[in-house]
C-alpha atoms as a PDB file:
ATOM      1  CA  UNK A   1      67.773  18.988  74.221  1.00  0.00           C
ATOM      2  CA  UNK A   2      70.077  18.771  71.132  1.00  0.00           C
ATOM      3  CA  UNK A   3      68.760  18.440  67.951  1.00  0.00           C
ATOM      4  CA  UNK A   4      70.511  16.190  65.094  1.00  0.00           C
ATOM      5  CA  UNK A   5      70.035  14.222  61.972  1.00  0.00           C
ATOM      6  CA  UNK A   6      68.136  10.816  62.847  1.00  0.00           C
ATOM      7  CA  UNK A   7      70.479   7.809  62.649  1.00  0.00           C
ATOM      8  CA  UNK A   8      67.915   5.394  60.852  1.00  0.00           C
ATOM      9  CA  UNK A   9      69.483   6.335  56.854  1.00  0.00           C
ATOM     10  CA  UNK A  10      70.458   2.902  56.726  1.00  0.00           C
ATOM     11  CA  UNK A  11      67.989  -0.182  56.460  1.00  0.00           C
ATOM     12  CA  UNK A  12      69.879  -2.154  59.524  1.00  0.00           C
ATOM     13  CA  UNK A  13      70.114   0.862  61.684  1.00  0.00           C
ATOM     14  CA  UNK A  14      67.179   1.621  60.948  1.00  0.00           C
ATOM     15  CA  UNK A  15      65.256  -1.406  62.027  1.00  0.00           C
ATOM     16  CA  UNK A  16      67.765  -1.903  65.102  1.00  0.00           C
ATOM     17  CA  UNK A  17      67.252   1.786  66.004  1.00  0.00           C
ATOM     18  CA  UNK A  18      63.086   1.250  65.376  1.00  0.00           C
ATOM     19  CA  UNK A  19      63.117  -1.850  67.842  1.00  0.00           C
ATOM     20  CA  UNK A  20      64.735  -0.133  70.328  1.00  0.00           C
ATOM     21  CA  UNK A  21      62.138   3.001  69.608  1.00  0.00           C
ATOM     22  CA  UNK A  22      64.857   5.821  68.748  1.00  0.00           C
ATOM     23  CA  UNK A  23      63.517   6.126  65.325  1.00  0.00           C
ATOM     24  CA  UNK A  24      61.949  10.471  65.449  1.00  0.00           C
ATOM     25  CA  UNK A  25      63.848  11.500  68.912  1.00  0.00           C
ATOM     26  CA  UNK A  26      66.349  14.059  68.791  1.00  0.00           C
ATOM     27  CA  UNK A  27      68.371  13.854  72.351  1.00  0.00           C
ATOM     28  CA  UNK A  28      72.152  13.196  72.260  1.00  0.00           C
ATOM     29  CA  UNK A  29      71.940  10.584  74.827  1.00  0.00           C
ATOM     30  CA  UNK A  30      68.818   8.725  72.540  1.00  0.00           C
ATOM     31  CA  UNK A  31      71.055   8.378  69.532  1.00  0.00           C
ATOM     32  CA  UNK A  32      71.970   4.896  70.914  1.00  0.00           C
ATOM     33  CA  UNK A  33      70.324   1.913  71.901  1.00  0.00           C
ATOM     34  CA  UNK A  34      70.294   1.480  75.766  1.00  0.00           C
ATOM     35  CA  UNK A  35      71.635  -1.814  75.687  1.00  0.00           C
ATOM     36  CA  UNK A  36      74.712  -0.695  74.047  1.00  0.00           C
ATOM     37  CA  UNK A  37      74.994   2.239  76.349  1.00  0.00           C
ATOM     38  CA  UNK A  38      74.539  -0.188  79.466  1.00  0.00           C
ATOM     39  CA  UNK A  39      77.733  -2.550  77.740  1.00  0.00           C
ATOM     40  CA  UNK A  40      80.279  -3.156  80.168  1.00  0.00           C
ATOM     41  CA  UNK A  41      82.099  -4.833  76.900  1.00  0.00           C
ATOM     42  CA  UNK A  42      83.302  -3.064  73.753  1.00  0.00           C
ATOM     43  CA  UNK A  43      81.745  -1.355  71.328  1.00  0.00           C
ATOM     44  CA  UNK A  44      82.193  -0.202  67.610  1.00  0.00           C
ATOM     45  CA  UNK A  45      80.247   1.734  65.055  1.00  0.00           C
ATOM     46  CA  UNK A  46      80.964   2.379  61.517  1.00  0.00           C
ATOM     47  CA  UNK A  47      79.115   4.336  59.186  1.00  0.00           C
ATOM     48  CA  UNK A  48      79.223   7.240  56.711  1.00  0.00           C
ATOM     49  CA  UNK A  49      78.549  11.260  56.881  1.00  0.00           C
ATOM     50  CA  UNK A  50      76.930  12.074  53.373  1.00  0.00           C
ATOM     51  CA  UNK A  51      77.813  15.743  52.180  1.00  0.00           C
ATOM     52  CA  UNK A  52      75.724  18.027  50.837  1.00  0.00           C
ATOM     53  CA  UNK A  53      76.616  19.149  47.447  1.00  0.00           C
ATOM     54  CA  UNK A  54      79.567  21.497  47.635  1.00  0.00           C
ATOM     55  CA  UNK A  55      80.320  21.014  51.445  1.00  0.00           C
ATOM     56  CA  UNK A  56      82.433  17.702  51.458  1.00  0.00           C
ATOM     57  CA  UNK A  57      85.604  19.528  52.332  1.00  0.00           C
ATOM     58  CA  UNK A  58      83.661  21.760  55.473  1.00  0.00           C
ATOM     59  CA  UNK A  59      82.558  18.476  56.430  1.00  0.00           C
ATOM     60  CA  UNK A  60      86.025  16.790  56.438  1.00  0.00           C
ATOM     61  CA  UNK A  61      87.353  19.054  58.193  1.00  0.00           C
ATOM     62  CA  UNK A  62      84.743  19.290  60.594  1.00  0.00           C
ATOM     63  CA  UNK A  63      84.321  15.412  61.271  1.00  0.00           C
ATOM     64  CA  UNK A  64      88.787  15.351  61.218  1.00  0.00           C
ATOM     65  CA  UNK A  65      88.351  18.504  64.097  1.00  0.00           C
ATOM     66  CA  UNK A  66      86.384  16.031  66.451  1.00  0.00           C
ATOM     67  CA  UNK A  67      89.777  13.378  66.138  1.00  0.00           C
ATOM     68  CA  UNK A  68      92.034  14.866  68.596  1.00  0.00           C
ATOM     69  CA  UNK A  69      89.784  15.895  71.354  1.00  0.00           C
ATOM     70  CA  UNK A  70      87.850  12.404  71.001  1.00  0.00           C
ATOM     71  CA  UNK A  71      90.893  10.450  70.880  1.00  0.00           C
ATOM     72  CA  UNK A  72      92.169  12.097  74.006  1.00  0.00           C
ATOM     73  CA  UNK A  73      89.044  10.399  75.840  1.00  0.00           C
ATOM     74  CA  UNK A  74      90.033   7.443  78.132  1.00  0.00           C
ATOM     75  CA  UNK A  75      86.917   5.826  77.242  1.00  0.00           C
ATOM     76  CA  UNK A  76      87.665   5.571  73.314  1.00  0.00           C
ATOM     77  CA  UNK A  77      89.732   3.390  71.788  1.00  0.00           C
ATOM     78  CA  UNK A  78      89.550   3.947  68.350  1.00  0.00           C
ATOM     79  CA  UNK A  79      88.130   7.185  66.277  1.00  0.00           C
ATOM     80  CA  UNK A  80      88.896   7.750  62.715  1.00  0.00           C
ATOM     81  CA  UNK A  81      87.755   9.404  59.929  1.00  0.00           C
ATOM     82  CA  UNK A  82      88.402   8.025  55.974  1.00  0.00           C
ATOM     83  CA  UNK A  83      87.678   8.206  52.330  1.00  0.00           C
ATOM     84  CA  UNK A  84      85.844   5.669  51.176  1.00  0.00           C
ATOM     85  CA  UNK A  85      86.506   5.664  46.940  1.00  0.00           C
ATOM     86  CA  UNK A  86      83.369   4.234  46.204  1.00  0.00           C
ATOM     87  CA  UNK A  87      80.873   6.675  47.936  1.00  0.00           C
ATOM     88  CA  UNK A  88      82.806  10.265  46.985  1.00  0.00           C
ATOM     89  CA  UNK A  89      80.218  12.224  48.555  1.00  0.00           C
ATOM     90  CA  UNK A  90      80.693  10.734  51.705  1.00  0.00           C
ATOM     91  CA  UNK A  91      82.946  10.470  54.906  1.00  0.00           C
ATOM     92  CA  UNK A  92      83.354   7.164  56.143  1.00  0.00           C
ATOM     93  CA  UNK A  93      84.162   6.502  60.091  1.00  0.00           C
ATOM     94  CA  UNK A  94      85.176   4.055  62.154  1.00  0.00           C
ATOM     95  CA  UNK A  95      84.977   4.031  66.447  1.00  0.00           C
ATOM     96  CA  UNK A  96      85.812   1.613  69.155  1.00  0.00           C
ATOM     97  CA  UNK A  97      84.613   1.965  72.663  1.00  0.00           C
ATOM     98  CA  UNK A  98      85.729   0.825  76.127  1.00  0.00           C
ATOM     99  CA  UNK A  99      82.507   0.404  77.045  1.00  0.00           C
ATOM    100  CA  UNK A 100      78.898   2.024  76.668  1.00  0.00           C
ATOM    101  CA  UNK A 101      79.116   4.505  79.559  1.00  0.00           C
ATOM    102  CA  UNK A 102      82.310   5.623  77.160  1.00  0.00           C
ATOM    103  CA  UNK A 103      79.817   6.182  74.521  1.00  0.00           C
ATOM    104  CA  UNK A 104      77.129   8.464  76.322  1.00  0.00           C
ATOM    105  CA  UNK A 105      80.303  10.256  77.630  1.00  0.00           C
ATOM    106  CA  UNK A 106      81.946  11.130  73.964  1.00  0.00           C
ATOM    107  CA  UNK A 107      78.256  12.315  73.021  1.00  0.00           C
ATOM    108  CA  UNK A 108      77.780  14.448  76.111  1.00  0.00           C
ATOM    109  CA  UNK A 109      81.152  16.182  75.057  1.00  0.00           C
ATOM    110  CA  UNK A 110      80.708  19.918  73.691  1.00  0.00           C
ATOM    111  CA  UNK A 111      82.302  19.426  70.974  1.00  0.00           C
ATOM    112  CA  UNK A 112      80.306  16.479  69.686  1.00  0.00           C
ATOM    113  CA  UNK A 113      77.087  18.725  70.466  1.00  0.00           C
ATOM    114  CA  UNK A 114      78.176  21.752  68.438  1.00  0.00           C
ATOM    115  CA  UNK A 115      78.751  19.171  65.435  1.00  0.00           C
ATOM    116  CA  UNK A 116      74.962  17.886  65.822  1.00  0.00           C
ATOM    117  CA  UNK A 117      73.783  21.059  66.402  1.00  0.00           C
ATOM    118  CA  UNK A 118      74.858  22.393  63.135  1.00  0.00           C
ATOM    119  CA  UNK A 119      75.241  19.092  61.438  1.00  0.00           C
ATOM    120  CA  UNK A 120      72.244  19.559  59.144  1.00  0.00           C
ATOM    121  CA  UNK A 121      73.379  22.438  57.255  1.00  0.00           C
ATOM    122  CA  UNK A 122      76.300  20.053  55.898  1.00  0.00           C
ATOM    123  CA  UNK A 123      74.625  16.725  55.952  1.00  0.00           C
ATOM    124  CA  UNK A 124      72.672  15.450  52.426  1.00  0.00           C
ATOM    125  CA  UNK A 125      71.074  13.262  54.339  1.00  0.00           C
ATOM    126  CA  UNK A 126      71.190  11.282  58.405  1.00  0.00           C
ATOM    127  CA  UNK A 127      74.312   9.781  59.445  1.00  0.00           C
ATOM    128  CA  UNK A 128      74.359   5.904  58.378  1.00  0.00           C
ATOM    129  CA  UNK A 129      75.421   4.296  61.629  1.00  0.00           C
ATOM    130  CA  UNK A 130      75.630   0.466  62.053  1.00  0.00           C
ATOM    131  CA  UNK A 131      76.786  -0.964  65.168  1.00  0.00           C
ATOM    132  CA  UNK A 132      79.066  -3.885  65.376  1.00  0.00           C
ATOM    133  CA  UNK A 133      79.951  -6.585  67.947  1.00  0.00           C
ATOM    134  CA  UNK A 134      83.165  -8.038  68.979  1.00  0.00           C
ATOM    135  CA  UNK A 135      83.161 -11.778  68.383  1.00  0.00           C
ATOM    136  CA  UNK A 136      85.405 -13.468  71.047  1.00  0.00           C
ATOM    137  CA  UNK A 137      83.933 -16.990  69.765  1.00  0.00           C
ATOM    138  CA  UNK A 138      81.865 -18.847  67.503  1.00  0.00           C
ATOM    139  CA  UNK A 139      79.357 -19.294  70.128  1.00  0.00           C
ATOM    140  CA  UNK A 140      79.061 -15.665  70.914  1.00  0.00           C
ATOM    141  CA  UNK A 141      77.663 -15.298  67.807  1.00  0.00           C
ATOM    142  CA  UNK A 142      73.314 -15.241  67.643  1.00  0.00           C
ATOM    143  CA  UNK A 143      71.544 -18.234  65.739  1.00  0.00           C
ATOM    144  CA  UNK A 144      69.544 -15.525  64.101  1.00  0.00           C
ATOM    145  CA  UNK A 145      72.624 -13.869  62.395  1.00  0.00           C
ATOM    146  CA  UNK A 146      72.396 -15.071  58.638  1.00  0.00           C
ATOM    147  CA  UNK A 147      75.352 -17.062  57.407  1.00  0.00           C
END
């Protein structure tokens, strides 16, 4: 088992990761809900990589060493890394996925586990990941999503 940072930083992925009972495990393959991972449609995350103090530019680098490798995946669409103005002290990211079985695929990769396994001793705090969903049409969208 690899360990990493939990993914529940943020209030939303928290609660989505807590209702789908991932909040305090520490596998790879747990990192993501099972419905997501069981998508046959796309999927996209977003979220931000919070230095600690005096490590931002290790972690760039780090997080911009994972780009070529992960783009080369037939499975992902879309991986980048960017600076975010507002929140200095973080690394903001952006990735689109073929599908779910893409996702458990990228974080089965080597590379992705070396960057969990040593992700703590550049991390302030847990990866904020929030998961999006493709709209295709108005009534794709859930009754229960405000607005």
């Amino acid at each position: 088992m690899v360990r990493h940072p939990r993914f529940d930083s943020n209030p939303r992925s928290r609660a989505l990761f807590a209702q789908c009972g991932l909040i305090g495990r520490y596998a790879v393959s747990e990192i993501v809900p099972a419905e997501l991972l069981s998508s046959e449609t796309p999927v996209a995350f977003y979220g931000y990589a919070r230095a600690k103090e005096g490590t931002r530019h290790i972690l760039m680098e780090r997080m911009l060493s994972l780009g070529d490798p992960s783009r080369a995946e037939p499975g992902i669409l879309v991986y980048e890394i960017h600076h975010d103005a507002s929140r200095p002290d973080s690394i903001a990211f952006y990735e689109l996925y073929a599908n779910g079985a893409a996702i458990r695929e990228h974080l089965e990769k080597p590379y992705m586990k070396a960057f969990f396994a040593d992700s703590t001793t550049l991390l302030q705090s847990n990866l904020e990941i929030i998961p999006l969903q493709p709209i295709r049409s108005v009534a794709a969208i859930s009754t229960d999503c405000p607005g």
